[in-house]
PDB file of N, CA and C in Angstrom:
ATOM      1  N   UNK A   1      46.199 151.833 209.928  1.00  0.00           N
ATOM      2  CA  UNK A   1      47.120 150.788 209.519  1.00  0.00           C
ATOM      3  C   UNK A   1      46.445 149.822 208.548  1.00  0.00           C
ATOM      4  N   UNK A   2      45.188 149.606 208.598  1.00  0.00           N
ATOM      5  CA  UNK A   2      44.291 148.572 207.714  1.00  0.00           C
ATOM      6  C   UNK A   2      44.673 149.085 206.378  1.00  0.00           C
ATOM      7  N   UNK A   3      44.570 150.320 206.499  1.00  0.00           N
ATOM      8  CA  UNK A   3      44.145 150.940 204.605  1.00  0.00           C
ATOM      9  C   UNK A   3      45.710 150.235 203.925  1.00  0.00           C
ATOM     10  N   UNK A   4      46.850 150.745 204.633  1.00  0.00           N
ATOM     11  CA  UNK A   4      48.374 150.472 204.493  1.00  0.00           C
ATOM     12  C   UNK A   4      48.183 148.998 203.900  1.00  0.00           C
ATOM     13  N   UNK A   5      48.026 148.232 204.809  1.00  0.00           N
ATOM     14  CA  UNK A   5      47.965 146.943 204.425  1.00  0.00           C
ATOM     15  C   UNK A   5      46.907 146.239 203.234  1.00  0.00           C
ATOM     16  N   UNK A   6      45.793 146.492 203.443  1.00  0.00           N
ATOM     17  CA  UNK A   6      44.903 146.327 202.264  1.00  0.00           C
ATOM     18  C   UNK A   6      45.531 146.888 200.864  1.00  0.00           C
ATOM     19  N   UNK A   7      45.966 148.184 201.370  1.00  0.00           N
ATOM     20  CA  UNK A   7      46.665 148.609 199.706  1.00  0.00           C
ATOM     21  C   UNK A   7      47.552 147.301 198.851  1.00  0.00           C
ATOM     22  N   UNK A   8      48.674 147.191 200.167  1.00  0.00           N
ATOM     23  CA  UNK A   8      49.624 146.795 199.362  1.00  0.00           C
ATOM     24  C   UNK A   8      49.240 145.046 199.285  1.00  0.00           C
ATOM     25  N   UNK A   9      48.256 144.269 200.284  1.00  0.00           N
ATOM     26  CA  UNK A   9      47.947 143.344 199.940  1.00  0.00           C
ATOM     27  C   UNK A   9      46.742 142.812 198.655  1.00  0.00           C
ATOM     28  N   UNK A  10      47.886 141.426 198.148  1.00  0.00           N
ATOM     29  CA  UNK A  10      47.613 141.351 196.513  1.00  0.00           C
ATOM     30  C   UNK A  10      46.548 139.847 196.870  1.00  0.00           C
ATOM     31  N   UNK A  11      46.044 139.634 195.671  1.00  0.00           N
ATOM     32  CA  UNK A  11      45.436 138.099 195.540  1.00  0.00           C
ATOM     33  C   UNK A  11      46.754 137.040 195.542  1.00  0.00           C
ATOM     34  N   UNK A  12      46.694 136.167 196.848  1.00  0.00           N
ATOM     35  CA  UNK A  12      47.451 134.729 196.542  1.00  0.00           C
ATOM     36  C   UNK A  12      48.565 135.335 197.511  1.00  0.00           C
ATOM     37  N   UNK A  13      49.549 134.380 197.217  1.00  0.00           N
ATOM     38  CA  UNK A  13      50.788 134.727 198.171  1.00  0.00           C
ATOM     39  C   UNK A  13      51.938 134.889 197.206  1.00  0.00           C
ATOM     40  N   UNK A  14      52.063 136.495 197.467  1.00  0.00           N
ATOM     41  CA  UNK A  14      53.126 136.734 196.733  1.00  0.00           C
ATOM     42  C   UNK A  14      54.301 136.088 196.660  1.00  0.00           C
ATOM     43  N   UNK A  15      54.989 135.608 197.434  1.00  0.00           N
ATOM     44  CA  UNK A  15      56.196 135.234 197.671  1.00  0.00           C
ATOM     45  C   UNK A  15      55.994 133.984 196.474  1.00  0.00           C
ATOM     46  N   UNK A  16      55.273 133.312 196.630  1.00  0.00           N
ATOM     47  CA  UNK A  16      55.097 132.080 195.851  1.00  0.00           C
ATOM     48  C   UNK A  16      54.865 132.343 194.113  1.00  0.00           C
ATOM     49  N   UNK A  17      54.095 133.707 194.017  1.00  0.00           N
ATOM     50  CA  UNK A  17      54.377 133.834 192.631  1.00  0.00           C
ATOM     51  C   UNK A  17      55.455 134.685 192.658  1.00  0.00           C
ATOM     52  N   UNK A  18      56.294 135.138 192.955  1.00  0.00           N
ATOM     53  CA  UNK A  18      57.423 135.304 192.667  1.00  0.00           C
ATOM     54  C   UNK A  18      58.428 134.276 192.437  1.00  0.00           C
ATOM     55  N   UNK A  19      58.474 133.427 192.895  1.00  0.00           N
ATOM     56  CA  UNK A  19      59.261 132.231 192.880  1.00  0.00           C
ATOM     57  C   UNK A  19      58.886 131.129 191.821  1.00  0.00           C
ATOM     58  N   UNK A  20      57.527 131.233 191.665  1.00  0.00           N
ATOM     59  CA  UNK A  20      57.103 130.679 190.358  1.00  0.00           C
ATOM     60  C   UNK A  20      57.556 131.291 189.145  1.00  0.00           C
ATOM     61  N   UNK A  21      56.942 132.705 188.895  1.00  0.00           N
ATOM     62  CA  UNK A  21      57.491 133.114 187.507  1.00  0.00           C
ATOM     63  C   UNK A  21      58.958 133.444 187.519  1.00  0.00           C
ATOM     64  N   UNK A  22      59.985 133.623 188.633  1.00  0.00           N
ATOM     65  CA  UNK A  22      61.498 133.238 188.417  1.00  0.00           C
ATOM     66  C   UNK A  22      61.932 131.985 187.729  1.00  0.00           C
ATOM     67  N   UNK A  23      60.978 130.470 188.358  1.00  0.00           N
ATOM     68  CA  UNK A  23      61.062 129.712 187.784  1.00  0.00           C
ATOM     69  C   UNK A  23      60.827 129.450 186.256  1.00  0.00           C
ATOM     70  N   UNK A  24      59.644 129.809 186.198  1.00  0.00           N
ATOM     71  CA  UNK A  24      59.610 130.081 184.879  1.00  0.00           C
ATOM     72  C   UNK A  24      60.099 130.381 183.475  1.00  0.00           C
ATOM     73  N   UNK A  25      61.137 131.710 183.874  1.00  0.00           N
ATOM     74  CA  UNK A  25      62.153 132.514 183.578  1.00  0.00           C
ATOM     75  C   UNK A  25      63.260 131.546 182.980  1.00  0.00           C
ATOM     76  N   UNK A  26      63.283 130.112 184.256  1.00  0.00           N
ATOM     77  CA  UNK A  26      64.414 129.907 184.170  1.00  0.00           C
ATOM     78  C   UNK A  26      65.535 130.397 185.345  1.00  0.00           C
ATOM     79  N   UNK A  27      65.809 131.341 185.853  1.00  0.00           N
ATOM     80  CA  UNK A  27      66.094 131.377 186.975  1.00  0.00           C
ATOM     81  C   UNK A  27      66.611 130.268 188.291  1.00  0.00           C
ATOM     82  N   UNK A  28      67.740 130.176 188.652  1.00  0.00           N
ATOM     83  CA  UNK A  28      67.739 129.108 189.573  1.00  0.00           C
ATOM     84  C   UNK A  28      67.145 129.918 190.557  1.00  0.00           C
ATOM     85  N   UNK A  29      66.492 129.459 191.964  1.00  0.00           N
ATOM     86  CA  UNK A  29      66.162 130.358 192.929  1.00  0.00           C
ATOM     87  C   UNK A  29      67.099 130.132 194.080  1.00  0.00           C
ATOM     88  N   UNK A  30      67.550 128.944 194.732  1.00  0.00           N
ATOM     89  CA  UNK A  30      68.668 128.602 195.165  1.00  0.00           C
ATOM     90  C   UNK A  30      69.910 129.750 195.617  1.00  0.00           C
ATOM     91  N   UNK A  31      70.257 130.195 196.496  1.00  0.00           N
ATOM     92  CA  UNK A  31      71.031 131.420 196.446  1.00  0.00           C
ATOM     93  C   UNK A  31      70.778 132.588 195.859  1.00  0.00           C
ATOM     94  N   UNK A  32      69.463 132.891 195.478  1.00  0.00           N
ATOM     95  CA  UNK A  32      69.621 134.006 194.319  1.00  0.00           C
ATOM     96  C   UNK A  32      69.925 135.519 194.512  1.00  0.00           C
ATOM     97  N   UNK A  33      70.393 136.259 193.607  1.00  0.00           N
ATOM     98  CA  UNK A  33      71.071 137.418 194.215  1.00  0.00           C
ATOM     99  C   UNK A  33      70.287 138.202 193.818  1.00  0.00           C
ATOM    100  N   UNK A  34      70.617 139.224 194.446  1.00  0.00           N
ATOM    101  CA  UNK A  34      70.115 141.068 194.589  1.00  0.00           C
ATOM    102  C   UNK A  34      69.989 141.343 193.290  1.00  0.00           C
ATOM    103  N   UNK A  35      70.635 141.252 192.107  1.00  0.00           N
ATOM    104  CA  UNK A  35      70.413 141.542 190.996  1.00  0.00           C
ATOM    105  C   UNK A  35      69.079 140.475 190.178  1.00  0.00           C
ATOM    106  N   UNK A  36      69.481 139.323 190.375  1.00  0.00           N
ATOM    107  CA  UNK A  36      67.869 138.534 189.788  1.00  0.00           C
ATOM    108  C   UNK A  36      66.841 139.224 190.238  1.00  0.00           C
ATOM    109  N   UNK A  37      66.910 140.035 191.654  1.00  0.00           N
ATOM    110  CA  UNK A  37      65.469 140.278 192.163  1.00  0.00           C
ATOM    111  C   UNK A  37      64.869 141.547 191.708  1.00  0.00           C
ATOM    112  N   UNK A  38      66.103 141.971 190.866  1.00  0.00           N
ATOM    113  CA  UNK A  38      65.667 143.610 190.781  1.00  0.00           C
ATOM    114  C   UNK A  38      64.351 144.195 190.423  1.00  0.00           C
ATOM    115  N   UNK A  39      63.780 143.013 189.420  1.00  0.00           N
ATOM    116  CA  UNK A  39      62.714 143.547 188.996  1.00  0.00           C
ATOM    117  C   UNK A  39      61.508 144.218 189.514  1.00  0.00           C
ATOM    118  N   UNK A  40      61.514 142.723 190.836  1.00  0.00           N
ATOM    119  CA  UNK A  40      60.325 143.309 191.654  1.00  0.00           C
ATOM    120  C   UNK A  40      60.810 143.645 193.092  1.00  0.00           C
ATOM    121  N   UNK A  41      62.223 144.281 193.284  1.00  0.00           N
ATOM    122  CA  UNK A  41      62.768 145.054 194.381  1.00  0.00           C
ATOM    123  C   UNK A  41      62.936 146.116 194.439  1.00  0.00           C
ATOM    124  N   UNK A  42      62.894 146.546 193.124  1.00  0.00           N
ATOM    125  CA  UNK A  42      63.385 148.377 192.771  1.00  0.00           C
ATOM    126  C   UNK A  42      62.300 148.713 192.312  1.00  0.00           C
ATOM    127  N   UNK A  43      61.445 149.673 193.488  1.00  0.00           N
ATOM    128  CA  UNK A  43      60.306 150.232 192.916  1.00  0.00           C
ATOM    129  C   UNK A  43      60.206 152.373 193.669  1.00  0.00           C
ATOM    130  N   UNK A  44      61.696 152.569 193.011  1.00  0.00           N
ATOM    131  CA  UNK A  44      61.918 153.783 193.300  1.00  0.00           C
ATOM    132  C   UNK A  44      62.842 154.313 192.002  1.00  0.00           C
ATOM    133  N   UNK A  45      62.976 155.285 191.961  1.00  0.00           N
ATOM    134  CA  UNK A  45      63.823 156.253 191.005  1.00  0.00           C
ATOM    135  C   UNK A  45      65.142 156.117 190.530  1.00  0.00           C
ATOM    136  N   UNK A  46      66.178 155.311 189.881  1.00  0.00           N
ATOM    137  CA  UNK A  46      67.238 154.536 189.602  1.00  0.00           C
ATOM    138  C   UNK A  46      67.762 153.525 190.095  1.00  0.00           C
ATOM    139  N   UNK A  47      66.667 153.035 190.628  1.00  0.00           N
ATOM    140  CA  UNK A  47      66.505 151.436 191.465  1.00  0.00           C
ATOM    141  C   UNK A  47      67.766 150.878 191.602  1.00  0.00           C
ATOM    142  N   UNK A  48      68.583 150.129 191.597  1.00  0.00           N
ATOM    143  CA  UNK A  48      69.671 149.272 192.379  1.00  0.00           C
ATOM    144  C   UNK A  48      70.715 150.626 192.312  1.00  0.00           C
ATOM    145  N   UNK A  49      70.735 151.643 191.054  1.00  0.00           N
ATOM    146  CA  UNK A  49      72.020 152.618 191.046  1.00  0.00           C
ATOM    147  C   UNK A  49      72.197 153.748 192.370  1.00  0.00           C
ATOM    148  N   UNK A  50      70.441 153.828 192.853  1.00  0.00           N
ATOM    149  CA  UNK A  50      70.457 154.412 194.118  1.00  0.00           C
ATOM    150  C   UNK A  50      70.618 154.262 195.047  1.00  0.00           C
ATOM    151  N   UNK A  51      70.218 152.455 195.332  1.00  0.00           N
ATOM    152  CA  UNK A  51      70.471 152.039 196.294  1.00  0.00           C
ATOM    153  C   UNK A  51      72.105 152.038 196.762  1.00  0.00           C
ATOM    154  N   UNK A  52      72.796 151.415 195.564  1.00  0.00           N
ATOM    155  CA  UNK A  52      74.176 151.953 195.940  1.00  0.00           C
ATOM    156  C   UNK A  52      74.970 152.979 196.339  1.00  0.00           C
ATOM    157  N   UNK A  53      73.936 154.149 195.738  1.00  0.00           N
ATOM    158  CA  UNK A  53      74.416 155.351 195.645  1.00  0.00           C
ATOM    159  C   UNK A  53      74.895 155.663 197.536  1.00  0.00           C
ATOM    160  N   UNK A  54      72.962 155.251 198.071  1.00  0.00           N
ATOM    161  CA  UNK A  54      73.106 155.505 199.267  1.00  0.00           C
ATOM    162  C   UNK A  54      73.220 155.127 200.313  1.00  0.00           C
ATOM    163  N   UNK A  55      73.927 153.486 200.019  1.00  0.00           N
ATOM    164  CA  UNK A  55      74.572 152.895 201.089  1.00  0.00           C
ATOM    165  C   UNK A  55      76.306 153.440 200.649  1.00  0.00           C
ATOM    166  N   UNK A  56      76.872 153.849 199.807  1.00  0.00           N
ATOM    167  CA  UNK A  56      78.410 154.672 200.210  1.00  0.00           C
ATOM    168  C   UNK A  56      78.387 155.630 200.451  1.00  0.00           C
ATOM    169  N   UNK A  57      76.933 156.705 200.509  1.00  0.00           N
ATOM    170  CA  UNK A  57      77.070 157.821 200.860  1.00  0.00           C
ATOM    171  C   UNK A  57      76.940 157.601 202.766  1.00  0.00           C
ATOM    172  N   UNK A  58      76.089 156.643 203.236  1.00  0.00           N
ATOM    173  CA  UNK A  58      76.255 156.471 204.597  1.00  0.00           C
ATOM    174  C   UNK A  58      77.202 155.408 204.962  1.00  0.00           C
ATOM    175  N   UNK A  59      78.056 155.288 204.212  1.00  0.00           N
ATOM    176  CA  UNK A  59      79.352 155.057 205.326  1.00  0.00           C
ATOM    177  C   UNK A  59      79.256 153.452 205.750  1.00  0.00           C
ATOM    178  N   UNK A  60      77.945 152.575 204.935  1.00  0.00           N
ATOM    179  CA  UNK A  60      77.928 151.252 206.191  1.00  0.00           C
ATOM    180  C   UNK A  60      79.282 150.166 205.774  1.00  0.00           C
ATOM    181  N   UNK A  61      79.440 149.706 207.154  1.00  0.00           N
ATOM    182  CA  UNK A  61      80.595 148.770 206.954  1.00  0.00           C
ATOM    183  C   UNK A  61      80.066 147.331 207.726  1.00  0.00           C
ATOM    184  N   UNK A  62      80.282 146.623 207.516  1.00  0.00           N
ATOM    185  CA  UNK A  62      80.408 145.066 207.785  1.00  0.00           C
ATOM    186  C   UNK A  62      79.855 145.008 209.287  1.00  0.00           C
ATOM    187  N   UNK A  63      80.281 145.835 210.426  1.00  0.00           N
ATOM    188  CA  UNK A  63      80.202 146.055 211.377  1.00  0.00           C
ATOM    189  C   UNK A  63      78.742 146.439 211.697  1.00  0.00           C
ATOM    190  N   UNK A  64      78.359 147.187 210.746  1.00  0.00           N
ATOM    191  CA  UNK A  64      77.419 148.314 210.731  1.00  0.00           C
ATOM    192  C   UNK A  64      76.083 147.277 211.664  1.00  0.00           C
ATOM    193  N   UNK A  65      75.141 147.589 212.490  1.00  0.00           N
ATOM    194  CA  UNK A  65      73.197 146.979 212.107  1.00  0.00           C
ATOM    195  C   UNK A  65      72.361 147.885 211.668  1.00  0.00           C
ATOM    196  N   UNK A  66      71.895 147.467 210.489  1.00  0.00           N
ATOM    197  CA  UNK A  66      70.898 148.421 209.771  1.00  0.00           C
ATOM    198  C   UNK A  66      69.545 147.431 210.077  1.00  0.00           C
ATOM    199  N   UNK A  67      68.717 149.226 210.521  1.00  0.00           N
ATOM    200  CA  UNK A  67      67.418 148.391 210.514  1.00  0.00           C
ATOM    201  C   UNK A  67      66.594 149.426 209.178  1.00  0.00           C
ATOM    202  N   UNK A  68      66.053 148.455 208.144  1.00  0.00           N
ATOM    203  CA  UNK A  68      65.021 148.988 207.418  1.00  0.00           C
ATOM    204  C   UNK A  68      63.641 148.785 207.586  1.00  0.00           C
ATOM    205  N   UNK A  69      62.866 150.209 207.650  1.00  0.00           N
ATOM    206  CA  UNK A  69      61.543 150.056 208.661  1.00  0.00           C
ATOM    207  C   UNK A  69      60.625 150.407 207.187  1.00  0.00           C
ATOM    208  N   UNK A  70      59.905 149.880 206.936  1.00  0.00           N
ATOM    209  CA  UNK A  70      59.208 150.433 205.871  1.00  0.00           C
ATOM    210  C   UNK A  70      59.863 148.705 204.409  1.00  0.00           C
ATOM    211  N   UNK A  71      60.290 147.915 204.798  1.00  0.00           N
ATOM    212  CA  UNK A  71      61.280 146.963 203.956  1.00  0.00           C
ATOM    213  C   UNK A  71      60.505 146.153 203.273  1.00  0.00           C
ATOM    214  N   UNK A  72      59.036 146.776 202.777  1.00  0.00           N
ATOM    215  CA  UNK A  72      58.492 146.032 201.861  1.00  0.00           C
ATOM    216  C   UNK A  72      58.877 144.330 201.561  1.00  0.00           C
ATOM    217  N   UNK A  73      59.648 143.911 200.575  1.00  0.00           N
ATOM    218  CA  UNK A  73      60.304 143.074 199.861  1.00  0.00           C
ATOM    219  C   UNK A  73      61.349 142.405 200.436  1.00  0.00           C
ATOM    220  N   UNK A  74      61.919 143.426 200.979  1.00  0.00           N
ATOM    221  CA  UNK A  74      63.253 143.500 201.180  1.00  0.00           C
ATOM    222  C   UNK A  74      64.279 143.871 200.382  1.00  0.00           C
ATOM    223  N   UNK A  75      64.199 144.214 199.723  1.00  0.00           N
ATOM    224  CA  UNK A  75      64.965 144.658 198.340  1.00  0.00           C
ATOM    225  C   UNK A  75      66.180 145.737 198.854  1.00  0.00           C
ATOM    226  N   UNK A  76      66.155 146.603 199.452  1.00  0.00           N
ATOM    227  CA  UNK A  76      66.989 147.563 199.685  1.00  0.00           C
ATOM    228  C   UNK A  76      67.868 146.499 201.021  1.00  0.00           C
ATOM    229  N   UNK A  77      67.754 145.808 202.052  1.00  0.00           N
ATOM    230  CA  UNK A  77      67.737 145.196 203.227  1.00  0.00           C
ATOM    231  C   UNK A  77      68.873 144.182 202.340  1.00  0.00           C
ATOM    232  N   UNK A  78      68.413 143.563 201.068  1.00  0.00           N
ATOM    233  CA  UNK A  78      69.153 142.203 200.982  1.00  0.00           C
ATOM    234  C   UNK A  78      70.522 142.708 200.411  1.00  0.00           C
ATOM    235  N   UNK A  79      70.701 144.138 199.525  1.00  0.00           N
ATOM    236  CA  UNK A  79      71.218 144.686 199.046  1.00  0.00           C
ATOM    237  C   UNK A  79      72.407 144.929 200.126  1.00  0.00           C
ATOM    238  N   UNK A  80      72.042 145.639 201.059  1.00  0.00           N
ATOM    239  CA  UNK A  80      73.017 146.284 202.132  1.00  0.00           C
ATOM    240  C   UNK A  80      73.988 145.049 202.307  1.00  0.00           C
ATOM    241  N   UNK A  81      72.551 144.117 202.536  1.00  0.00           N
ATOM    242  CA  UNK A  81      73.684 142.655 203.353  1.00  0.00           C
ATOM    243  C   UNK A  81      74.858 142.148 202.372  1.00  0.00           C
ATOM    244  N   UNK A  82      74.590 142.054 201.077  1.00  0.00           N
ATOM    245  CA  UNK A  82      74.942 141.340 200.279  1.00  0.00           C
ATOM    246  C   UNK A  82      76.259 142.061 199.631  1.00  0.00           C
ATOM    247  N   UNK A  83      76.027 143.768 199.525  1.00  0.00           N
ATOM    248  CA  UNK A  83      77.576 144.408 199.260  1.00  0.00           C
ATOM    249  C   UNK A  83      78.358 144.665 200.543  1.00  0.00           C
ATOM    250  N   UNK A  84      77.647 144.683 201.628  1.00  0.00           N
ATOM    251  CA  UNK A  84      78.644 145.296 202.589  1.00  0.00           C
ATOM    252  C   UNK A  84      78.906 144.123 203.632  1.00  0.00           C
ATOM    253  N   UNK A  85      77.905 143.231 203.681  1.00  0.00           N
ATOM    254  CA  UNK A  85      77.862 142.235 204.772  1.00  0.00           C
ATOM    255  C   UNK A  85      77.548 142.504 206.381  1.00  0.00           C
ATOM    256  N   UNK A  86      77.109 143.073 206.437  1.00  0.00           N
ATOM    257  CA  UNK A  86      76.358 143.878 207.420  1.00  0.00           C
ATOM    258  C   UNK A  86      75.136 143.470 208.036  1.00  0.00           C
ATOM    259  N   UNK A  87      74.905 143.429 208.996  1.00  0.00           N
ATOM    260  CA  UNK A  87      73.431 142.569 209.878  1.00  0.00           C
ATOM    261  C   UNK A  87      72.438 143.922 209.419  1.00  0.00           C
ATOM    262  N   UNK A  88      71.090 143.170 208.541  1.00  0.00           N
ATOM    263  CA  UNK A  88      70.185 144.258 208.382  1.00  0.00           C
ATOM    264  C   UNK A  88      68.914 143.033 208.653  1.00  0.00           C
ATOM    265  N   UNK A  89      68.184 144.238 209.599  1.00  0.00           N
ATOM    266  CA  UNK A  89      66.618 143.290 209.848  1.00  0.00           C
ATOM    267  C   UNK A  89      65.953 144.429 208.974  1.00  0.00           C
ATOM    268  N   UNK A  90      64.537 144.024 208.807  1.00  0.00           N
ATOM    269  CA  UNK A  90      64.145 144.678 207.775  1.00  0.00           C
ATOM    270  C   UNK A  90      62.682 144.299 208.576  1.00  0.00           C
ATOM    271  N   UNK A  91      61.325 145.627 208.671  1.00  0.00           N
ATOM    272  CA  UNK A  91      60.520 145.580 209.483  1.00  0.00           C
ATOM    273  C   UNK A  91      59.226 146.058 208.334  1.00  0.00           C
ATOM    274  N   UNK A  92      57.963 145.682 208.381  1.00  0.00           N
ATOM    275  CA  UNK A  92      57.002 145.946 207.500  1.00  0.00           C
ATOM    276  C   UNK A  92      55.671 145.736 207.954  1.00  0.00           C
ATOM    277  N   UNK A  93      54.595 146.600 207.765  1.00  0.00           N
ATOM    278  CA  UNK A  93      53.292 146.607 208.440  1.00  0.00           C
ATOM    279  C   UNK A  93      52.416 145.278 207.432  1.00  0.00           C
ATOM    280  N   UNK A  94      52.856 145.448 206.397  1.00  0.00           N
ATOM    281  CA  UNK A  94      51.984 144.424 205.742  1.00  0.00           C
ATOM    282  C   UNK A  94      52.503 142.651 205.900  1.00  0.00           C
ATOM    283  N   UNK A  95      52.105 142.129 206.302  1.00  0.00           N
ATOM    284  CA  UNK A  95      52.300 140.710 206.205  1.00  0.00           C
ATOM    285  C   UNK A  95      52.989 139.697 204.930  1.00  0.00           C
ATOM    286  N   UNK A  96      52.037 140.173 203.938  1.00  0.00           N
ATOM    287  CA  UNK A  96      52.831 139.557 202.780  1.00  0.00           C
ATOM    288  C   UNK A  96      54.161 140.450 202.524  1.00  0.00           C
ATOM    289  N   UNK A  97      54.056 141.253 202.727  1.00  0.00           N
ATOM    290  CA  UNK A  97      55.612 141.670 202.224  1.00  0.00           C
ATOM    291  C   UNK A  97      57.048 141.315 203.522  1.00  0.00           C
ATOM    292  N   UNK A  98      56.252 140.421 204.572  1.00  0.00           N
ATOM    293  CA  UNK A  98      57.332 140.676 205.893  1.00  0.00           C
ATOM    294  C   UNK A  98      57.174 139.149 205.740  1.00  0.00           C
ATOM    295  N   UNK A  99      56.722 138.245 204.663  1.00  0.00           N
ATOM    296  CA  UNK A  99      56.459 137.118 204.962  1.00  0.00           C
ATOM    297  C   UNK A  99      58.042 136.314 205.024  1.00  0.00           C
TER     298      UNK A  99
END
């Protein structure tokens, strides 16, 4: 589990430079949506077009609890919540990314 975590842990606290260079940007951060975040949420193969792809291919509805185990960022997790409205916890071995 160390190696897992050492990998993906960076210098500083991510969360905070993320929120800085949004600021930066310009960006309000205040409410911000699934699409502002894409940049550093989609780090797979047609990033937000897949994610959609494969929350209507499974069916989730409002009702639904999704748990995402592996939820880095949260990026796929905020997504679910945000088109379908759906309770999603989202679970991660590394610290900075579960921060």
């Amino acid at each position: 589990m160390s190696d897992v975590v050492s990998h993906y842990t960076g210098e500083g606290d991510l969360g905070s430079a993320i929120r800085d260079a949004l600021a930066a940007a310009g960006t309000d951060t205040d409410g911000i949506s699934t699409t502002a975040l894409a940049p550093v949420d989609e780090f797979h193969i047609r990033g937000r077009a897949a994610r959609l792809a494969i929350i209507a291919a499974l069916a989730v509805d409002e009702d639904a609890a999704v748990l995402d185990v592996g939820s880095g960022l949260g990026g796929p997790a905020r997504t679910v919540a945000e088109v379908v409205g759906c309770h999603v916890t989202g679970v991660d071995l590394t610290p900075e990314l579960s921060a």
